[in-house]
Protein backbone atom coordinates (compact mmCIF):
# COMPACT_ATOMS: atom_id res chain seq x y z
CA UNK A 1 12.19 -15.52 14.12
CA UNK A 2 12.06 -19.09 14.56
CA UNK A 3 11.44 -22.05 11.81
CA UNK A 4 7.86 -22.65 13.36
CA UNK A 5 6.26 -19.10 12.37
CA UNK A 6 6.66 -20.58 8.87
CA UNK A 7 3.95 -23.15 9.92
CA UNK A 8 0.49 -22.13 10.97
CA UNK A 9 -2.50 -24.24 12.95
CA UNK A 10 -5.15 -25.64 11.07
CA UNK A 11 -7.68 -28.16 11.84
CA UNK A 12 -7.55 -31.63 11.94
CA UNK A 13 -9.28 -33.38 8.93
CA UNK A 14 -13.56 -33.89 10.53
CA UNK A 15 -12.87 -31.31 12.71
CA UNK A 16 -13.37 -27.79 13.04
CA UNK A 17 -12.50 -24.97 15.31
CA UNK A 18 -14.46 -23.91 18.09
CA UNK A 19 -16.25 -27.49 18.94
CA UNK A 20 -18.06 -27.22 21.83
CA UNK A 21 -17.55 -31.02 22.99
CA UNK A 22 -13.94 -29.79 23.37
CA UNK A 23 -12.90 -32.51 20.67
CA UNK A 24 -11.12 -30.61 18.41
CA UNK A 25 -7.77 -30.86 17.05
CA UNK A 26 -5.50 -28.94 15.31
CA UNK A 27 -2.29 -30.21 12.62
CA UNK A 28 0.62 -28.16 11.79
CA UNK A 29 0.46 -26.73 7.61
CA UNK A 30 3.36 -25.12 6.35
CA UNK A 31 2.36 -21.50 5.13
CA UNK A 32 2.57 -21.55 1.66
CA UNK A 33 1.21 -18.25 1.47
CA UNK A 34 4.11 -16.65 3.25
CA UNK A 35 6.78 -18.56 0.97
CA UNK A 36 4.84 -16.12 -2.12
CA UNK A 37 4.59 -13.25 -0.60
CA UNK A 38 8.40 -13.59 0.44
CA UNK A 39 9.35 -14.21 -3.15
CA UNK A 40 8.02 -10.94 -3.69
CA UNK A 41 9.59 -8.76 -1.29
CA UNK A 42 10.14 -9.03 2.67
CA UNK A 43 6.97 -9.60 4.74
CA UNK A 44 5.48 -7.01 7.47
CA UNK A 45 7.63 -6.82 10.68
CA UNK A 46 10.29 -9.27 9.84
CA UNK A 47 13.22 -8.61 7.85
CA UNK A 48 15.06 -10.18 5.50
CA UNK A 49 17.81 -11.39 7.73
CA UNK A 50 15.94 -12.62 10.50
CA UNK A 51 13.54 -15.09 7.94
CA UNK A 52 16.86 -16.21 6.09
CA UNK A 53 18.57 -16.99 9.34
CA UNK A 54 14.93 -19.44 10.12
CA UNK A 55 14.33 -20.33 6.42
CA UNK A 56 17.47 -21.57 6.10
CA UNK A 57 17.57 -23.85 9.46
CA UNK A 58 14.19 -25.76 8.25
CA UNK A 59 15.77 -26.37 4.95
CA UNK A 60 18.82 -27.27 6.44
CA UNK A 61 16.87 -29.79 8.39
CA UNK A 62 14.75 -30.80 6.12
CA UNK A 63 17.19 -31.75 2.94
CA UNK A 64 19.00 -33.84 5.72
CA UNK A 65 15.96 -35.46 7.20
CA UNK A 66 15.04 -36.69 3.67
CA UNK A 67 18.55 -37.67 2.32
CA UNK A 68 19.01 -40.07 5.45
CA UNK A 69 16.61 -41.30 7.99
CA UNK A 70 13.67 -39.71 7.00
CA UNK A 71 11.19 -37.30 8.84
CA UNK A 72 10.65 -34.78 7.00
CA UNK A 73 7.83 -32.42 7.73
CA UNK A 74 7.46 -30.87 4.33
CA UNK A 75 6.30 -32.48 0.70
CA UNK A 76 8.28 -32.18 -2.55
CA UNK A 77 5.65 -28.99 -3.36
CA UNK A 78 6.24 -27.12 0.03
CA UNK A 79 9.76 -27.24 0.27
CA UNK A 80 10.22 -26.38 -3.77
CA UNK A 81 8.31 -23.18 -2.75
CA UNK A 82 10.95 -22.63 0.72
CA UNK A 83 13.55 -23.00 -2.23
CA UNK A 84 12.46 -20.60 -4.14
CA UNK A 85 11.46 -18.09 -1.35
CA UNK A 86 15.06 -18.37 -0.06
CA UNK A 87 16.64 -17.62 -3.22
CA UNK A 88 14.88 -14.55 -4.02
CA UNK A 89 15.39 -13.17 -0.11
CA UNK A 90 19.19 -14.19 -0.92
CA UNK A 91 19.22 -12.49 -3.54
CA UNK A 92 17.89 -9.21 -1.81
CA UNK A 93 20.62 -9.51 0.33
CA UNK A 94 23.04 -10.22 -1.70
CA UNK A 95 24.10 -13.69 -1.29
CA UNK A 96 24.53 -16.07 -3.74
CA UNK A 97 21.70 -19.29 -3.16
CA UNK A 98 21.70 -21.80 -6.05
CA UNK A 99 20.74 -25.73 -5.34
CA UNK A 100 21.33 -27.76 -7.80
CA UNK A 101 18.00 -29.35 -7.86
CA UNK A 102 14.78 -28.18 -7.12
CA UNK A 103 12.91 -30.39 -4.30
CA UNK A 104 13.23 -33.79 -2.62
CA UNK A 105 12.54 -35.70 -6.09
CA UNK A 106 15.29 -33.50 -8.07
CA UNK A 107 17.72 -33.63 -4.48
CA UNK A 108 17.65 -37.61 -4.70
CA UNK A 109 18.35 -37.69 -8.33
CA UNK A 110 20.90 -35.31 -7.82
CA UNK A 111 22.46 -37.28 -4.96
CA UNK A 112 22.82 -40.94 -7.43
CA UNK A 113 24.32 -39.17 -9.65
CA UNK A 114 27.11 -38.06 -6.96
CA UNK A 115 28.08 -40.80 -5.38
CA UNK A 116 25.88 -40.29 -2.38
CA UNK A 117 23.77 -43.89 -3.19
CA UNK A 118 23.41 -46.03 0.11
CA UNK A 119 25.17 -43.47 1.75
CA UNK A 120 23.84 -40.84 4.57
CA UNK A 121 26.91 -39.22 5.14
CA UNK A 122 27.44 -37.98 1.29
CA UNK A 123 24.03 -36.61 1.64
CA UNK A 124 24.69 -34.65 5.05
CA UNK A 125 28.03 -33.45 2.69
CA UNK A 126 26.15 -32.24 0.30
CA UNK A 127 23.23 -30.65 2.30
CA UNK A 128 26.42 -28.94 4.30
CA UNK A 129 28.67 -28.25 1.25
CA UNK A 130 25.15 -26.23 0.32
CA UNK A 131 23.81 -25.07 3.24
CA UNK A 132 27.00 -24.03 5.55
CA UNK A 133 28.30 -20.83 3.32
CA UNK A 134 24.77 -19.80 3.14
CA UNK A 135 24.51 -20.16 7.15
CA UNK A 136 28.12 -18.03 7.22
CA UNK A 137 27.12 -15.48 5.68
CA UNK A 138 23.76 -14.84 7.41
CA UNK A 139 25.62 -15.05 10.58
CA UNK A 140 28.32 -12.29 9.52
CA UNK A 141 25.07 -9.98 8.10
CA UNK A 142 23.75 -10.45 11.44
CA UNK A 143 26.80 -9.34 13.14
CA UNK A 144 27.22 -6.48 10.66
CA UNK A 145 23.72 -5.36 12.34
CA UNK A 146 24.93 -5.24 15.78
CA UNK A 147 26.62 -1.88 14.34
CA UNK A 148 23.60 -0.31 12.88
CA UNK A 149 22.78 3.18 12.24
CA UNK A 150 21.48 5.42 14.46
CA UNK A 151 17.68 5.75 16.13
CA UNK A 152 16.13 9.39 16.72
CA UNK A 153 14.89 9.95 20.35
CA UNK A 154 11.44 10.87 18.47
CA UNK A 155 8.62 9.05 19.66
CA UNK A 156 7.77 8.79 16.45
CA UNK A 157 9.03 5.49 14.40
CA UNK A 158 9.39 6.80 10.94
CA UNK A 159 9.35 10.99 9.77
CA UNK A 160 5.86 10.82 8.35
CA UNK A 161 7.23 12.06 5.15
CA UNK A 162 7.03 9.10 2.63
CA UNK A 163 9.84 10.00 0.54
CA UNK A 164 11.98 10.97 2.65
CA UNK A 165 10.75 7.53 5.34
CA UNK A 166 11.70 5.87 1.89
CA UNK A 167 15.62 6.80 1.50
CA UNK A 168 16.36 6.06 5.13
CA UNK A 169 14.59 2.60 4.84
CA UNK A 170 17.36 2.40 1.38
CA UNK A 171 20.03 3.78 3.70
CA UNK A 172 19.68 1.29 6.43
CA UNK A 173 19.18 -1.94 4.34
CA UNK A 174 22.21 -1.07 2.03
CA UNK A 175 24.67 -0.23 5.52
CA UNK A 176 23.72 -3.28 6.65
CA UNK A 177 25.18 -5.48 3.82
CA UNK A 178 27.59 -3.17 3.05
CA UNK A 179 31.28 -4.39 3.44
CA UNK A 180 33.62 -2.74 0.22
CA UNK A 181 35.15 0.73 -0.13
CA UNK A 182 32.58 0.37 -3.11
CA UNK A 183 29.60 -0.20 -0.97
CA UNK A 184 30.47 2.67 1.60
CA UNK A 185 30.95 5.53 -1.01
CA UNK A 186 27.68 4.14 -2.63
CA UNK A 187 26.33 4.76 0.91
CA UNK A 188 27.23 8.15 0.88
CA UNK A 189 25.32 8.60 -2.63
CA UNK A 190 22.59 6.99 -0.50
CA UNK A 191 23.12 9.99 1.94
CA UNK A 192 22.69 12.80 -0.22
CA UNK A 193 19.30 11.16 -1.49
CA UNK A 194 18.05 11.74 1.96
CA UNK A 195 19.08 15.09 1.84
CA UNK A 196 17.74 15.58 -1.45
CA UNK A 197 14.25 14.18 -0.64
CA UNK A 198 14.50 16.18 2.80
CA UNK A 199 14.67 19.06 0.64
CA UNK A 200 12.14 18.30 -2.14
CA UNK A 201 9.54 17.40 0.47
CA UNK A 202 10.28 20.64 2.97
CA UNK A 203 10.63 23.72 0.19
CA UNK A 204 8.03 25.55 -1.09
CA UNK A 205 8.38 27.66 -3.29
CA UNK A 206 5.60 29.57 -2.85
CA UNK A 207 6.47 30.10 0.86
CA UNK A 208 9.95 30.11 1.02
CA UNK A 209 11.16 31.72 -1.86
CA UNK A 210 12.30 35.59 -1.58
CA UNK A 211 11.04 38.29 -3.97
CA UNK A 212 13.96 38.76 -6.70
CA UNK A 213 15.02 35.27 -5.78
CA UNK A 214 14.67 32.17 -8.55
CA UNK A 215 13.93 28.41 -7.12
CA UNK A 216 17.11 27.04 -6.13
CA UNK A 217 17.12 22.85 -7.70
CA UNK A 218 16.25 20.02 -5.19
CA UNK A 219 19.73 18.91 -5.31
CA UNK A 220 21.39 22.82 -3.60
CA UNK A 221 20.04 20.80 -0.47
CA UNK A 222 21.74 23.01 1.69
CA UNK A 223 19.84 26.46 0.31
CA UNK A 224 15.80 25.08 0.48
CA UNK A 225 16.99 23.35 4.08
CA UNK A 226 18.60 26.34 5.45
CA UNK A 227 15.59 28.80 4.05
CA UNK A 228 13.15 25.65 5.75
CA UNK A 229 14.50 26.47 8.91
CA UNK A 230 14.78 30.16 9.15
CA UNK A 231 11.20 30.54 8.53
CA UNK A 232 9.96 27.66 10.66
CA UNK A 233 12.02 28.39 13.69
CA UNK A 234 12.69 32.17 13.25
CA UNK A 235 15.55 34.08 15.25
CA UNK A 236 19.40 33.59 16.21
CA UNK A 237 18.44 29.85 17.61
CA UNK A 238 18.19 28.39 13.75
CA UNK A 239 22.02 28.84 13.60
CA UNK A 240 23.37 25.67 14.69
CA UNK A 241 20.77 23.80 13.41
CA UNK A 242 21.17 25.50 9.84
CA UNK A 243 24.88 24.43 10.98
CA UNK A 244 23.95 20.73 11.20
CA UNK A 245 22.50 20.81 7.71
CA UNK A 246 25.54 22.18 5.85
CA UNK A 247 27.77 19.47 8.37
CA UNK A 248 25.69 16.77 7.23
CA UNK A 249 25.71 17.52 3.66
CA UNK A 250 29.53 17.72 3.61
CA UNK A 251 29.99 14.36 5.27
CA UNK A 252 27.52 12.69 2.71
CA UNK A 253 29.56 13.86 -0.41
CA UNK A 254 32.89 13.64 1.56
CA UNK A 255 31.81 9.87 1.58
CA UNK A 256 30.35 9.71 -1.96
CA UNK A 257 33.38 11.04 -3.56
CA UNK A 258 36.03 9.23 -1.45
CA UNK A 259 38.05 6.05 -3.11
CA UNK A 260 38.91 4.99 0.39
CA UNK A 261 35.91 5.34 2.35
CA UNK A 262 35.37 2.86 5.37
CA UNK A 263 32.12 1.42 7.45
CA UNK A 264 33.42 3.90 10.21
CA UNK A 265 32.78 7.20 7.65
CA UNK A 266 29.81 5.66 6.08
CA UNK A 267 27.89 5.36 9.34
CA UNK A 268 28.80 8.89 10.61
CA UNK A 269 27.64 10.09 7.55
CA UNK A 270 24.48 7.75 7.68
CA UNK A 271 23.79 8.99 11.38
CA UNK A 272 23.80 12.15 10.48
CA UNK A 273 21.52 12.36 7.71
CA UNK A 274 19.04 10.24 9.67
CA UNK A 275 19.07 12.24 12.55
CA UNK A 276 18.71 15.77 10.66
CA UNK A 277 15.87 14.39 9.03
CA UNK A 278 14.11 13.83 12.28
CA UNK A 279 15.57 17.11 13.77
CA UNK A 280 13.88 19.15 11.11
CA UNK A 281 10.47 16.90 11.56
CA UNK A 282 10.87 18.40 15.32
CA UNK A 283 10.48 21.90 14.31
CA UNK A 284 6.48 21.61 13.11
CA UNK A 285 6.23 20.51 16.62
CA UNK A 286 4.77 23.59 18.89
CA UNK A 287 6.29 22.70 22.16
């Protein structure tokens, strides 16, 4: 993503689109609309990441633009509301973002009151002193995604199954930030909820369960994902896959009980789980 998909084309004030005299002209607007929505939560087909890495370049730009020789593209509203958009996608992924003022009005008062009156350079200081550990850490996220989790061969982007579509969404937004022993055995608790919804969304009781047999809980993953199986794909070739379930479950509490777990374990574990979800998708497939 670049800084200009936060602006879109609107017309130029006494004209309007589609003037058939060819006269028409257009004027940049900063989308506004975007800057709510990403307060919210992260907007379709971008992710956080990528619109931190861009949000943070224009406001790195334009704090500096303002605080010296001027140029600055947005108004004390617009770039209040980039603010506040960047500190809530920040916070989602888990970086600390707090300026200590609020727009360009608050910035300049802020800026007299630390010695950065008649003097540009201060205010680049303090734009960088702000904006540099923010621009760090993006960059080491980013780099953190260059090892990311597995993708099924399925044509198919997503299971279909919504809860179980949901966990793995969870599973690949926490591995990406995740960089403690703390974070990597919470990624393996992460795991078993895969498992866990891969089993409450496959099992049914009333066609899996045995005469003389009571409802094993969501959580005996391995049982209701192994009993899945032998009646979807009858016959000796359900083995190893039934094999690939109980392997998959081990490695996800192996990580969620471990004191000492790295990003290596995590992401086996990860893979696995992600790629048994979509194995077991396969089998309503006929051919």
């Amino acid at each position: 993503m670049i800084s200009d998909e936060f602006f879109t084309e609107v017309p130029s004030s006494g004209t309007s689109f589609g003037d058939p005299w060819g006269t028409s002209s257009t004027r940049r607007e900063f989308d506004m609309c975007m800057m709510s929505e990403l307060r919210r939560g992260p907007v379709p087909g971008k992710t956080d990441l990528e619109v931190a890495i861009a949000l943070s370049g224009l406001i790195d730009g334009e704090l500096t633009a303002y605080g010296t020789a001027g140029g600055e593209e947005l108004d004390d509203k617009q770039i209040a509301e980039a603010l506040i958009a960047m500190r809530a996608i920040c916070g989602r992924l888990g970086i600390e973002f707090s300026p200590p003022f609020r727009n360009f009005t608050t910035f300049r008062t802020y800026w007299n009151k630390n010695d950065g009156y008649g003097s540009w350079q201060a205010r680049r200081e303090m734009v960088s002193a702000l904006m540099d550990p923010i621009h760090s850490s993006l960059i080491a996220l980013e780099d953190g995604t260059f090892d990311a989790l597995a993708d099924p061969a399925s044509p198919r982007s997503a299971t279909g199954w919504p809860n179980v579509d949901e966990e793995v969404r969870e599973l690949r937004r926490r591995f990406q930030t995740a960089s403690t022993p703390q974070d990597y055995r919470a990624l393996g608790t992460n795991c078993v909820g895969v498992l866990e919804a891969l089993s409450r969304t496959i099992y049914r009781a009333e066609v899996h369960l045995r005469d003389g047999e009571k409802e094993p809980p969501v959580d005996k993953t391995n049982m209701r994902i192994e009993r899945y199986i032998e009646d979807t794909l009858p016959g000796p070739s359900n083995e190893d896959i039934r094999g690939l379930t109980k392997k998959a479950a081990a490695l996800a509490h192996r990580v969620k009980h471990s004191s000492t777990a790295i990003r290596r374990d995590a992401g086996i574990s990860a893979d696995a789980v992600i790629l048994l979800a979509n194995i077991i998708r396969r089998l309503d497939q006929e051919e």
